[in-house]
C-alpha atoms as a PDB file:
ATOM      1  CA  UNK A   1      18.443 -15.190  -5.714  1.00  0.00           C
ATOM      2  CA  UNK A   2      16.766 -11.673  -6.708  1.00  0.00           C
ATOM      3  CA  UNK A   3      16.547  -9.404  -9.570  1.00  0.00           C
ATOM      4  CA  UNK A   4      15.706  -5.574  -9.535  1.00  0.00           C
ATOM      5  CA  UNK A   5      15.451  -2.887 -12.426  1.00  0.00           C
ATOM      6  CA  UNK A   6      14.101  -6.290 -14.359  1.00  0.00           C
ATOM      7  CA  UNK A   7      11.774  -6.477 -17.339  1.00  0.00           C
ATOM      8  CA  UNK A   8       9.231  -9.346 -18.168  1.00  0.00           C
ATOM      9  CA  UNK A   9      11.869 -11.611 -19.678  1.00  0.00           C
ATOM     10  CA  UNK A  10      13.622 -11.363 -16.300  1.00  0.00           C
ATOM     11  CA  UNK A  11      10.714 -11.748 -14.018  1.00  0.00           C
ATOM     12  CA  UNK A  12       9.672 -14.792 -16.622  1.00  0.00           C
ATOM     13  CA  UNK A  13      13.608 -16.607 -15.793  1.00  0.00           C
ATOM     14  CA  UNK A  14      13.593 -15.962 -12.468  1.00  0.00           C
ATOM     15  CA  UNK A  15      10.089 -17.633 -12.142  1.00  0.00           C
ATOM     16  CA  UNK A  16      10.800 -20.566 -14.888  1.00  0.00           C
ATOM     17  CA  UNK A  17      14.682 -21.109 -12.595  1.00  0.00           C
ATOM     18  CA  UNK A  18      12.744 -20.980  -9.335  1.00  0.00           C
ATOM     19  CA  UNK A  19      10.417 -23.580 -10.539  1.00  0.00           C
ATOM     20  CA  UNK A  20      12.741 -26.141 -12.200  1.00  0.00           C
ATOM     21  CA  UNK A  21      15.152 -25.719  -8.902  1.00  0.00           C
ATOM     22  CA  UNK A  22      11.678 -26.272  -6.786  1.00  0.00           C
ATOM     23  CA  UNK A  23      12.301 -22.941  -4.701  1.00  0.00           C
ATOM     24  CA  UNK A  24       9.853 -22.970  -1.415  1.00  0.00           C
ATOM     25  CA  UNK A  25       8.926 -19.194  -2.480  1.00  0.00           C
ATOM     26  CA  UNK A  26       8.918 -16.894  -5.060  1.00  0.00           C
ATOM     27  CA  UNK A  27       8.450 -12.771  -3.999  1.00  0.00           C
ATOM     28  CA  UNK A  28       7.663  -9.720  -5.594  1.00  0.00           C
ATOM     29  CA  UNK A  29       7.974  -5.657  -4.357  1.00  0.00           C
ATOM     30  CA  UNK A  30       5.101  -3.821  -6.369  1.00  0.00           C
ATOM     31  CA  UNK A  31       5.573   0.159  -6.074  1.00  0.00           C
ATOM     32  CA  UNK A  32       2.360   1.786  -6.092  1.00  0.00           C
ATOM     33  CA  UNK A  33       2.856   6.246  -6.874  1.00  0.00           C
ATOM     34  CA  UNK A  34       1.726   8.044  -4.290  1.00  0.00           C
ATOM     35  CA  UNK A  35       1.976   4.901  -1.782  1.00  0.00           C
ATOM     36  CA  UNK A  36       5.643   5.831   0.791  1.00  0.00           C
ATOM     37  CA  UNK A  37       5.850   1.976   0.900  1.00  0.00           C
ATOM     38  CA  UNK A  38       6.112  -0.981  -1.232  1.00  0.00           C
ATOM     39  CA  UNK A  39       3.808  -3.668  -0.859  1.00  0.00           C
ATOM     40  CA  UNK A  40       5.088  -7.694  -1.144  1.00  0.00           C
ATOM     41  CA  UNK A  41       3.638 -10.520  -2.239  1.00  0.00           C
ATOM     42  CA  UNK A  42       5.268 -13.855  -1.074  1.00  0.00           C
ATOM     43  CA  UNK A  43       3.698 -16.926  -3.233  1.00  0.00           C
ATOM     44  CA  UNK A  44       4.479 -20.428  -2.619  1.00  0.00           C
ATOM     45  CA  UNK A  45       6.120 -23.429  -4.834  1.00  0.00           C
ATOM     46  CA  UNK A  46       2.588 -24.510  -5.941  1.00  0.00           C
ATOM     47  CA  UNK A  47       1.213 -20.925  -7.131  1.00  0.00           C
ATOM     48  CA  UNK A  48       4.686 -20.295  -9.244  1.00  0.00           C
ATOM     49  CA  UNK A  49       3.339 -21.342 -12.706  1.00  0.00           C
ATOM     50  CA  UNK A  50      -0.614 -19.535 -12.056  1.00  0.00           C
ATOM     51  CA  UNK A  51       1.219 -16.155 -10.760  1.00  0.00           C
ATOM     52  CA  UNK A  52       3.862 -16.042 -13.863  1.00  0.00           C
ATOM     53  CA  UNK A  53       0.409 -16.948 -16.270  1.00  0.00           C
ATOM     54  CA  UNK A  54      -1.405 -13.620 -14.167  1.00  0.00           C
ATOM     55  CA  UNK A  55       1.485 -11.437 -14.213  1.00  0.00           C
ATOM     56  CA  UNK A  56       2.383 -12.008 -17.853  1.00  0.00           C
ATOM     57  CA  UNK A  57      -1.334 -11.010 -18.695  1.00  0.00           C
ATOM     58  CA  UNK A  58      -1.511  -7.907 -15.820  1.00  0.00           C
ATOM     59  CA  UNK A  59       1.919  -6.405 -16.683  1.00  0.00           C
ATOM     60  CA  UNK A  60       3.467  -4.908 -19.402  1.00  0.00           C
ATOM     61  CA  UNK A  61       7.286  -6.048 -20.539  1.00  0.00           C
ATOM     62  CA  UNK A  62       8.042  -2.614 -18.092  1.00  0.00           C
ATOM     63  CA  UNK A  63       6.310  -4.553 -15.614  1.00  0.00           C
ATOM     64  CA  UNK A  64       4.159  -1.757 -15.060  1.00  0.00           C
ATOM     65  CA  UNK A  65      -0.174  -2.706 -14.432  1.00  0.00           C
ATOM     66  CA  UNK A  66      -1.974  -2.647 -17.478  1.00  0.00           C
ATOM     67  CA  UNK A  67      -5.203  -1.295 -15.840  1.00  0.00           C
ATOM     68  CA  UNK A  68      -2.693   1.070 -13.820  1.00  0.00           C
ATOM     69  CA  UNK A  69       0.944   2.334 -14.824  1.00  0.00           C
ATOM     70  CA  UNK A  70       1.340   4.031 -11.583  1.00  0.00           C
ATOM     71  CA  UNK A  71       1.818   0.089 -10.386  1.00  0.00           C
ATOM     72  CA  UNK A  72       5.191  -1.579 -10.787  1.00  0.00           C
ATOM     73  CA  UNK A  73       6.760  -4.614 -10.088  1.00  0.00           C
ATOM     74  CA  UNK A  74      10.287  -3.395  -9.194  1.00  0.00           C
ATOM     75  CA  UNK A  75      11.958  -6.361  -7.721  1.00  0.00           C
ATOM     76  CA  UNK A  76      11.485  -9.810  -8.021  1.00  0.00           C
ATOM     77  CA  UNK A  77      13.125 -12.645  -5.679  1.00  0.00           C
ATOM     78  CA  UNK A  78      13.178 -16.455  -4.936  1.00  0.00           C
ATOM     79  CA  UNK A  79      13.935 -18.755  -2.217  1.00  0.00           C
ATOM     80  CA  UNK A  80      13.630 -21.588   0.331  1.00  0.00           C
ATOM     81  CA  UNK A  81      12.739 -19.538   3.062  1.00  0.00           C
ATOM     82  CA  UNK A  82       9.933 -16.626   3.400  1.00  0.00           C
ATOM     83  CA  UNK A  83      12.670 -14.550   5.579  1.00  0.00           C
ATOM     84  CA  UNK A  84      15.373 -14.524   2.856  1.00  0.00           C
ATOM     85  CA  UNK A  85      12.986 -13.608   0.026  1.00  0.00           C
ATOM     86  CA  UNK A  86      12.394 -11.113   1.765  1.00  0.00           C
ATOM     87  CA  UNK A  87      15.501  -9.644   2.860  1.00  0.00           C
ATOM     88  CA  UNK A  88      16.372  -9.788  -0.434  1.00  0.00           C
ATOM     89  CA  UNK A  89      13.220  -7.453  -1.790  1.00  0.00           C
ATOM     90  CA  UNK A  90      13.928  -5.250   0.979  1.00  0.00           C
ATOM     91  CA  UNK A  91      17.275  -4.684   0.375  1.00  0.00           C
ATOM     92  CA  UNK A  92      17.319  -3.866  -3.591  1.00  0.00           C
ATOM     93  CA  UNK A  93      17.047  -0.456  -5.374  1.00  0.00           C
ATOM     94  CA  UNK A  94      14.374   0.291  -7.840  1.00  0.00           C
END
């Protein structure tokens, strides 16, 4: 399951869904400006609840950084399997 072009309510459902269903991994593609790639950041079952409580502090409802709006979460993504989650960043549009 993935979401892209999402807002902090949809990052929050996606993380609250991939908790109660005990997905393996949640994922996130940050853009950076001025970076040609995205970066990803794979966290496990256990860190689900501590990353949602960071990036709900870090991130605007945009999902752009606080400390830097040229940083954006632009796709968000959960699974049982590091491969799928990301195949399924990869593959999405911002």
């Amino acid at each position: 399951m993935a979401k892209a072009g999402i807002t902090k309510t949809g990052l929050q459902a996606l993380f609250n869904n991939a908790k109660a269903n005990n997905a393996r991994f949640v994922g996130a593609r940050i853009e950076t400006k001025g970076m040609s790639e995205p970066e990803y950041i794979i966290n496990p079952y256990a860190n689900i609840a501590q990353k949602l409580v960071y990036y709900n502090a870090a991130y605007n409802d945009d999902l752009t950084l606080k400390a830097n709006p040229g940083i954006r979460i632009t796709a968000v993504a959960q699974g049982d399997n590091i491969k799928d989650v990301m195949a399924w960043l990869g593959e999405m549009d911002a």
